[in-house]
C-alpha atoms as a PDB file:
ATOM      1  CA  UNK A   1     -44.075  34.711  52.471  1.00  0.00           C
ATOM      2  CA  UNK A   2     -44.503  32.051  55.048  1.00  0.00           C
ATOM      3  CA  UNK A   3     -42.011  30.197  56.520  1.00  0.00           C
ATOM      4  CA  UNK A   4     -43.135  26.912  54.643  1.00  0.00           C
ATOM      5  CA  UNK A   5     -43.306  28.795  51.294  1.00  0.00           C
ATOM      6  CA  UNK A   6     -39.587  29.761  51.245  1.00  0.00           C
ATOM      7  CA  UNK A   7     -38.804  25.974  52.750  1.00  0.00           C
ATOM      8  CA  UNK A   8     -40.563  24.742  49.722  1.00  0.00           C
ATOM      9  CA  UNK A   9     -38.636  27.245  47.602  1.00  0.00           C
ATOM     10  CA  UNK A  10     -35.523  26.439  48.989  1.00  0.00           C
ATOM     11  CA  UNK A  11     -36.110  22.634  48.363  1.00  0.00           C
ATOM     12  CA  UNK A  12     -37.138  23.444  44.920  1.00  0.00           C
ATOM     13  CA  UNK A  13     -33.982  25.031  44.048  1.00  0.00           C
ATOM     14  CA  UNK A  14     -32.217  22.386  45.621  1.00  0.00           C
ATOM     15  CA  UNK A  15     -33.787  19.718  43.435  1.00  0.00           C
ATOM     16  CA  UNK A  16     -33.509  21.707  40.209  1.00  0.00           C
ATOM     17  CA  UNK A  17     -29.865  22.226  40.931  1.00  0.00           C
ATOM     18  CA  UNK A  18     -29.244  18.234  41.957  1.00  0.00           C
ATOM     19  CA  UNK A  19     -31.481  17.554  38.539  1.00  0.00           C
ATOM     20  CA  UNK A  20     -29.351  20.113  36.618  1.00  0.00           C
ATOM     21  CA  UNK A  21     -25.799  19.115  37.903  1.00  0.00           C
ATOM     22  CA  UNK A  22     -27.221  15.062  37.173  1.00  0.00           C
ATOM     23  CA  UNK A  23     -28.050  16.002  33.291  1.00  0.00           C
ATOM     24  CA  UNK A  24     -24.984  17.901  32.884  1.00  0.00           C
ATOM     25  CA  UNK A  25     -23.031  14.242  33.928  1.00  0.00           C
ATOM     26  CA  UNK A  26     -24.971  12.452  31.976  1.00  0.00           C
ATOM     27  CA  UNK A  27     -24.790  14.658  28.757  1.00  0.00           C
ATOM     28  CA  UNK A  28     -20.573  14.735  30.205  1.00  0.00           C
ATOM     29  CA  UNK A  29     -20.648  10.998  29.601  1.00  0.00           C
ATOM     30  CA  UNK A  30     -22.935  10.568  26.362  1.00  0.00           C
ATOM     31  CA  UNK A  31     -20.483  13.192  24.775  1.00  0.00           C
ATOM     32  CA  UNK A  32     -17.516  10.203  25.923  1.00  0.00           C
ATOM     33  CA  UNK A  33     -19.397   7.374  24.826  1.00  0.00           C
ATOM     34  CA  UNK A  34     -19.810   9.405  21.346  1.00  0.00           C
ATOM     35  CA  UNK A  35     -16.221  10.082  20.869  1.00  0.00           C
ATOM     36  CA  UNK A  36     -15.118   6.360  21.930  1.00  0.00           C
ATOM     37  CA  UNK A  37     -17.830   5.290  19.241  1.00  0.00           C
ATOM     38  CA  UNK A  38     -16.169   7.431  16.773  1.00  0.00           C
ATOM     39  CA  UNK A  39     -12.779   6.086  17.837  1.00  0.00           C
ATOM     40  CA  UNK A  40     -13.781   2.389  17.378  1.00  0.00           C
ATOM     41  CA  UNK A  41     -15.150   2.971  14.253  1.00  0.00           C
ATOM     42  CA  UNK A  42     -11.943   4.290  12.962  1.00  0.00           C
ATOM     43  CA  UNK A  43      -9.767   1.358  14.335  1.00  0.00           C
ATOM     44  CA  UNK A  44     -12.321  -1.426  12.952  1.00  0.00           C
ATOM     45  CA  UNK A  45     -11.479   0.898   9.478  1.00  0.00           C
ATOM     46  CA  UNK A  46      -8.331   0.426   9.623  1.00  0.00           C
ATOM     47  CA  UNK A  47      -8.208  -2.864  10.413  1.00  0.00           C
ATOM     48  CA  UNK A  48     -10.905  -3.461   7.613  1.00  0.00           C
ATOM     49  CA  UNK A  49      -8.716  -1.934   5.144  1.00  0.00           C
ATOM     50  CA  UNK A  50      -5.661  -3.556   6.535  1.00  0.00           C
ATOM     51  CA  UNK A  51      -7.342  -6.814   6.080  1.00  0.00           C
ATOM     52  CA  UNK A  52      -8.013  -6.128   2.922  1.00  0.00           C
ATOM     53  CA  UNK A  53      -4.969  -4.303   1.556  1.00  0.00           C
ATOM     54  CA  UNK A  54      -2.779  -5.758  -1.431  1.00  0.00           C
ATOM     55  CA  UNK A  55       0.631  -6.273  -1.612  1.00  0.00           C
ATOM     56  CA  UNK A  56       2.226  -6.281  -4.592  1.00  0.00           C
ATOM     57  CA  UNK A  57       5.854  -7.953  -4.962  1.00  0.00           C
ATOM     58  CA  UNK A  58       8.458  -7.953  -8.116  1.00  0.00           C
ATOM     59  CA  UNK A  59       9.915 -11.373  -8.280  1.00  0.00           C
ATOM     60  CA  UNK A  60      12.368 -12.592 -11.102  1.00  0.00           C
ATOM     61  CA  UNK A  61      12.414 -16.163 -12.328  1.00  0.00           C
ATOM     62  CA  UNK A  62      15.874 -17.213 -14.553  1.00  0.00           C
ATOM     63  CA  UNK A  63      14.742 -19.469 -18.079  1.00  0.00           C
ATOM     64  CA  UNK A  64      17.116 -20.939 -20.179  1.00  0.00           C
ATOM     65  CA  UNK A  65      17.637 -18.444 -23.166  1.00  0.00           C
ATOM     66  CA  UNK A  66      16.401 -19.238 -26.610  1.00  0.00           C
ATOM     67  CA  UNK A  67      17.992 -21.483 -28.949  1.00  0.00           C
ATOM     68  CA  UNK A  68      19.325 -18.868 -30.716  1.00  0.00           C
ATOM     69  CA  UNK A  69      21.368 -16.904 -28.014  1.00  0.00           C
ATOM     70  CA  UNK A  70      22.781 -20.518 -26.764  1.00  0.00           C
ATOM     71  CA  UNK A  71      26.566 -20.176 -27.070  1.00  0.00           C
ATOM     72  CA  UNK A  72      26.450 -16.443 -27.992  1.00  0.00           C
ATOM     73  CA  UNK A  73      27.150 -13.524 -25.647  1.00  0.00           C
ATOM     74  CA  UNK A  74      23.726 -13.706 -24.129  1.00  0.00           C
ATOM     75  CA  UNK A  75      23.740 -16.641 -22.001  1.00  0.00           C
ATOM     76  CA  UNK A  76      20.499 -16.245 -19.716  1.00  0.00           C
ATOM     77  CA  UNK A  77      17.338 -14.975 -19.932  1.00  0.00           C
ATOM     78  CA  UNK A  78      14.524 -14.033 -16.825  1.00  0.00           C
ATOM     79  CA  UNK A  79      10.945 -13.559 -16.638  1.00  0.00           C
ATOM     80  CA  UNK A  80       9.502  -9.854 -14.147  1.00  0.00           C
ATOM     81  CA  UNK A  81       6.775 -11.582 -12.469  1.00  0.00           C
ATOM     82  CA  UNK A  82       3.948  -9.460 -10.154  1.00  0.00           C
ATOM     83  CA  UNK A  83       2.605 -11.051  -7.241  1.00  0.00           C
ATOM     84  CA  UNK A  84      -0.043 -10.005  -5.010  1.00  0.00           C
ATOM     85  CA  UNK A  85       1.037 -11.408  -1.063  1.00  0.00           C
ATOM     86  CA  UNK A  86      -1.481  -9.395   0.159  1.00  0.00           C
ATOM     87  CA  UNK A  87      -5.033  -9.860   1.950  1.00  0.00           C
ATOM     88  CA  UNK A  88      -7.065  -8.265  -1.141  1.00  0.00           C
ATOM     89  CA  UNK A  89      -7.173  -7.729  -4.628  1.00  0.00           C
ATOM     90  CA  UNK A  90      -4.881  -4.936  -7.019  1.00  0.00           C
ATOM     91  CA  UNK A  91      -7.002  -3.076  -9.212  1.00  0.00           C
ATOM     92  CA  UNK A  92      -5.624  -0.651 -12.502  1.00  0.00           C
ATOM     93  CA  UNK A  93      -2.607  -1.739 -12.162  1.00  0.00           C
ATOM     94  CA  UNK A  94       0.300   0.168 -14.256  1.00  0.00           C
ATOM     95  CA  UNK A  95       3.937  -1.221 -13.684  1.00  0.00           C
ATOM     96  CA  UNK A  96       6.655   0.609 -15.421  1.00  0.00           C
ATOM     97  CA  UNK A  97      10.510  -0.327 -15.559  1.00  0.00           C
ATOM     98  CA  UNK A  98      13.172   2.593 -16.623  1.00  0.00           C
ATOM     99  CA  UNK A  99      16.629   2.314 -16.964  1.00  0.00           C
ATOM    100  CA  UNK A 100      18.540   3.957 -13.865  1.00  0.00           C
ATOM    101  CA  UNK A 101      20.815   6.692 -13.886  1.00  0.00           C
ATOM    102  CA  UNK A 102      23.227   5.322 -11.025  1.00  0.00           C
ATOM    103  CA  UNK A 103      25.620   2.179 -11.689  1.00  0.00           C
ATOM    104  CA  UNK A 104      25.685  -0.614  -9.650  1.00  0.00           C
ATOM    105  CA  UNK A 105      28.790  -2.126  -8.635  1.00  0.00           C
ATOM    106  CA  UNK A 106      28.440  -5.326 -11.247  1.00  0.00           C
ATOM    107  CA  UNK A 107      27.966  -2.937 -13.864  1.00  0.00           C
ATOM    108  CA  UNK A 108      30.862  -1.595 -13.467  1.00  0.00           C
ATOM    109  CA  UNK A 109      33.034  -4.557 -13.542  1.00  0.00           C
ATOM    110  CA  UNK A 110      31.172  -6.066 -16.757  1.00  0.00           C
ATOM    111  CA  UNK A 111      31.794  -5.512 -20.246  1.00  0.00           C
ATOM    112  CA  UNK A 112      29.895  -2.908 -21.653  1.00  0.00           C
ATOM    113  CA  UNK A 113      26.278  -4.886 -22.424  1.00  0.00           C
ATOM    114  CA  UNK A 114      25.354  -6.436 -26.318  1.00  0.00           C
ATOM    115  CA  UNK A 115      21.727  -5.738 -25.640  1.00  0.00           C
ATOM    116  CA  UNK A 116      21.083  -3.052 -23.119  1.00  0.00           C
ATOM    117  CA  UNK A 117      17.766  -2.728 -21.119  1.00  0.00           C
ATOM    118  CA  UNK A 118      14.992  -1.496 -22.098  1.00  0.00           C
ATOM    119  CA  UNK A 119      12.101   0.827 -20.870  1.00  0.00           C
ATOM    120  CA  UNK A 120       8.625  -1.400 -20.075  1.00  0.00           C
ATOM    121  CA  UNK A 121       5.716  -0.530 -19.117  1.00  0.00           C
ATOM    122  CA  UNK A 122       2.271  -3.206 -18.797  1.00  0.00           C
ATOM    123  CA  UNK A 123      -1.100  -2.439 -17.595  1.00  0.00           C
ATOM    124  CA  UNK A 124      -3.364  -5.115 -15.535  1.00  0.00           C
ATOM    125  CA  UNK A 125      -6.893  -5.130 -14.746  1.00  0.00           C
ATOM    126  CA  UNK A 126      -6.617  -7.267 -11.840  1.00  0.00           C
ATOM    127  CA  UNK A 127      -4.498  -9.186  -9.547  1.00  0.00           C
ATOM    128  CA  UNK A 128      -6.001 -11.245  -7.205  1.00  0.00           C
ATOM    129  CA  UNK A 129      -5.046 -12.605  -3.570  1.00  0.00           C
ATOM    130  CA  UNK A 130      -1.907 -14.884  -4.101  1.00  0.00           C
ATOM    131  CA  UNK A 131      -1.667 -14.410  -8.116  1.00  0.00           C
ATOM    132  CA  UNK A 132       1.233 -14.114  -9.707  1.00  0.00           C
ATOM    133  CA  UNK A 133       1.746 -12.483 -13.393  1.00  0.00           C
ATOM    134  CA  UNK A 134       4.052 -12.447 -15.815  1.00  0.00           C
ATOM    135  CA  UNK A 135       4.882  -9.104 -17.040  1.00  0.00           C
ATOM    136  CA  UNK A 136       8.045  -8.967 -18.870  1.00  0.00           C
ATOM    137  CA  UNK A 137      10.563 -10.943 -20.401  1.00  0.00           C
ATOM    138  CA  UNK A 138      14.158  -9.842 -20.331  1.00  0.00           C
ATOM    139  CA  UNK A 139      16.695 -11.460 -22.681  1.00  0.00           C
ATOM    140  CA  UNK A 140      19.998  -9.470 -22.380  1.00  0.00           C
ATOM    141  CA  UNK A 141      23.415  -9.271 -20.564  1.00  0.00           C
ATOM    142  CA  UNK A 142      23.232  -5.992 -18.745  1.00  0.00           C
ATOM    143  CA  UNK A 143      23.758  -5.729 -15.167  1.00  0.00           C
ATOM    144  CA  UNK A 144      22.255  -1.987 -15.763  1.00  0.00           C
ATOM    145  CA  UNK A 145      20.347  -0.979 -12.635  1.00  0.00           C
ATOM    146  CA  UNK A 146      16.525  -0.061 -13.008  1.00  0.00           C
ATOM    147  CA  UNK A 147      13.782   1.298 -11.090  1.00  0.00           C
ATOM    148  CA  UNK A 148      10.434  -0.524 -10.953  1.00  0.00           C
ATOM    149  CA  UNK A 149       7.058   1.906 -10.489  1.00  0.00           C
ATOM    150  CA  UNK A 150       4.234   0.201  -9.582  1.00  0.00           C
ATOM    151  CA  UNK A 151       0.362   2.043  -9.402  1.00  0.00           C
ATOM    152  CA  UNK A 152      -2.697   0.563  -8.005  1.00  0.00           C
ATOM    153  CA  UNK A 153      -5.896   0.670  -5.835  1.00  0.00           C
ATOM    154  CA  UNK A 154      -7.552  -1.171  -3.886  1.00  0.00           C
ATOM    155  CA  UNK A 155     -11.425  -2.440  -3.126  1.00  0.00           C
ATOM    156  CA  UNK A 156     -11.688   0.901  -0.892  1.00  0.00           C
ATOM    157  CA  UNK A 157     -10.478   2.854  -4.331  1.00  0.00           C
ATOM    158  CA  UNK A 158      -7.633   4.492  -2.177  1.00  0.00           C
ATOM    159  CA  UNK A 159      -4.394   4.666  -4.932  1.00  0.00           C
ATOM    160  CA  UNK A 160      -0.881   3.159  -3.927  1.00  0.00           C
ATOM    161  CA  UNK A 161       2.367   3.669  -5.499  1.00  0.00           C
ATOM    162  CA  UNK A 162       5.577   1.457  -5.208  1.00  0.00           C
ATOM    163  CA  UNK A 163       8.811   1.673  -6.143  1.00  0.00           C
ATOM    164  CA  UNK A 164      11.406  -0.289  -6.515  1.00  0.00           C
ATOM    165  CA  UNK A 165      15.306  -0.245  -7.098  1.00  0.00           C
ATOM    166  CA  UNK A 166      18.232  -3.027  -8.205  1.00  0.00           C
ATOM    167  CA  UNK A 167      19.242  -5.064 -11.030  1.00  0.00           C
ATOM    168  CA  UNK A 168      18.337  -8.513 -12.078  1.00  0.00           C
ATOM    169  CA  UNK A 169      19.162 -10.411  -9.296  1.00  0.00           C
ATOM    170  CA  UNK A 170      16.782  -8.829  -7.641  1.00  0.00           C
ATOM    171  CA  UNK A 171      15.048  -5.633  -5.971  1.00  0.00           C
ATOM    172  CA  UNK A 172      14.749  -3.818  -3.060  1.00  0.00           C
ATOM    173  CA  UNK A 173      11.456  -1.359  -2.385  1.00  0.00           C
ATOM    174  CA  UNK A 174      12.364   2.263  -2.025  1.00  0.00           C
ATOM    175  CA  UNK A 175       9.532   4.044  -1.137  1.00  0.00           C
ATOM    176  CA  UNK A 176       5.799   3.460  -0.762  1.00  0.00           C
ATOM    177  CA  UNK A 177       2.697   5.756  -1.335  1.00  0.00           C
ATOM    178  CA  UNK A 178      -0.880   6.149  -0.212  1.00  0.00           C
ATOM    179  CA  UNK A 179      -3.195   8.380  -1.884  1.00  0.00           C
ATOM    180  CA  UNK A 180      -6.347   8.139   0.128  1.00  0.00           C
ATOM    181  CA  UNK A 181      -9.372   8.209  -1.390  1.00  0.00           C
ATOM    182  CA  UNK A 182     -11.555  11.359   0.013  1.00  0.00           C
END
């Protein structure tokens, strides 16, 4: 071999190393841009499904009682209402009320109740952005504490479940649940 053959060999290594070390960078940084891709996607998810997410509240509203329990020992009577605060619709909605276990502290300073709760349960179709629904109509004197379960979806399908706890002057939530939809 000449002395300009191994120059040219030499040189030809050289660029095919430079080339190599260049594409190995540049596959380096498409792999980043990939997994930043990936990453965005999942935030502008989230965000979707945040966006779109119902929230589903227990309110009570007090009526007068009926004619007939006026003067008697039942002297008030409230309506369970649902409403949906949140950014999207409720879908298969199943809202079920049992009678706790525990006693609250007004309970236990009351006369034992005429008409005691009751176990409810209601299913809904729908509840749309900023609806409300009546569900129930209670008409006794208990101060019995009771826990409220509430079971939906949302647009994306993925399953929620709610509960609540308290009496009926009002509720607190105790836990919250989502089953995501795979």
């Amino acid at each position: 071999m000449t002395c300009i053959q191994i120059a040219f060999a030499i040189l030809n290594l050289v660029v095919l190393s430079v080339t190599a070390y260049f594409i190995v960078l540049y596959w380096r940084e498409t792999q980043n841009m990939k997994l930043q891709m990936i990453e965005q996607n999942c935030i502008a998810n989230k965000q979707l499904k945040g966006s779109m997410m119902p929230i589903l509240d227990i309110r009570f509203e007090k009526g007068q009682p009926p004619p007939e329990f006026v003067g008697g020992q039942i002297q008030f009577s409230y309506d369970v209402f649902v409403h949906n605060k949140g950014k999207g619709p409720a879908f298969n909605i199943n809202i079920q009320r049992f009678v706790s276990e525990t006693r609250g502290q007004k309970e236990v300073v009351r006369n034992p109740p005429i008409s005691p709760l009751e176990h409810f349960q209601k299913t809904l179709n729908m509840i749309g952005v900023g609806e409300s629904i009546k569900v129930h109509t209670e008409r006794s004197d208990s101060y019995r504490s009771f826990t409220i379960m509430i079971r939906f979806s949302d647009v994306f399908k993925d399953n929620y479940e709610w509960i609540y706890e308290g009496d009926r002057d009002g509720v607190s939530i105790k836990s919250f649940n989502l089953f995501k939809n795979n």
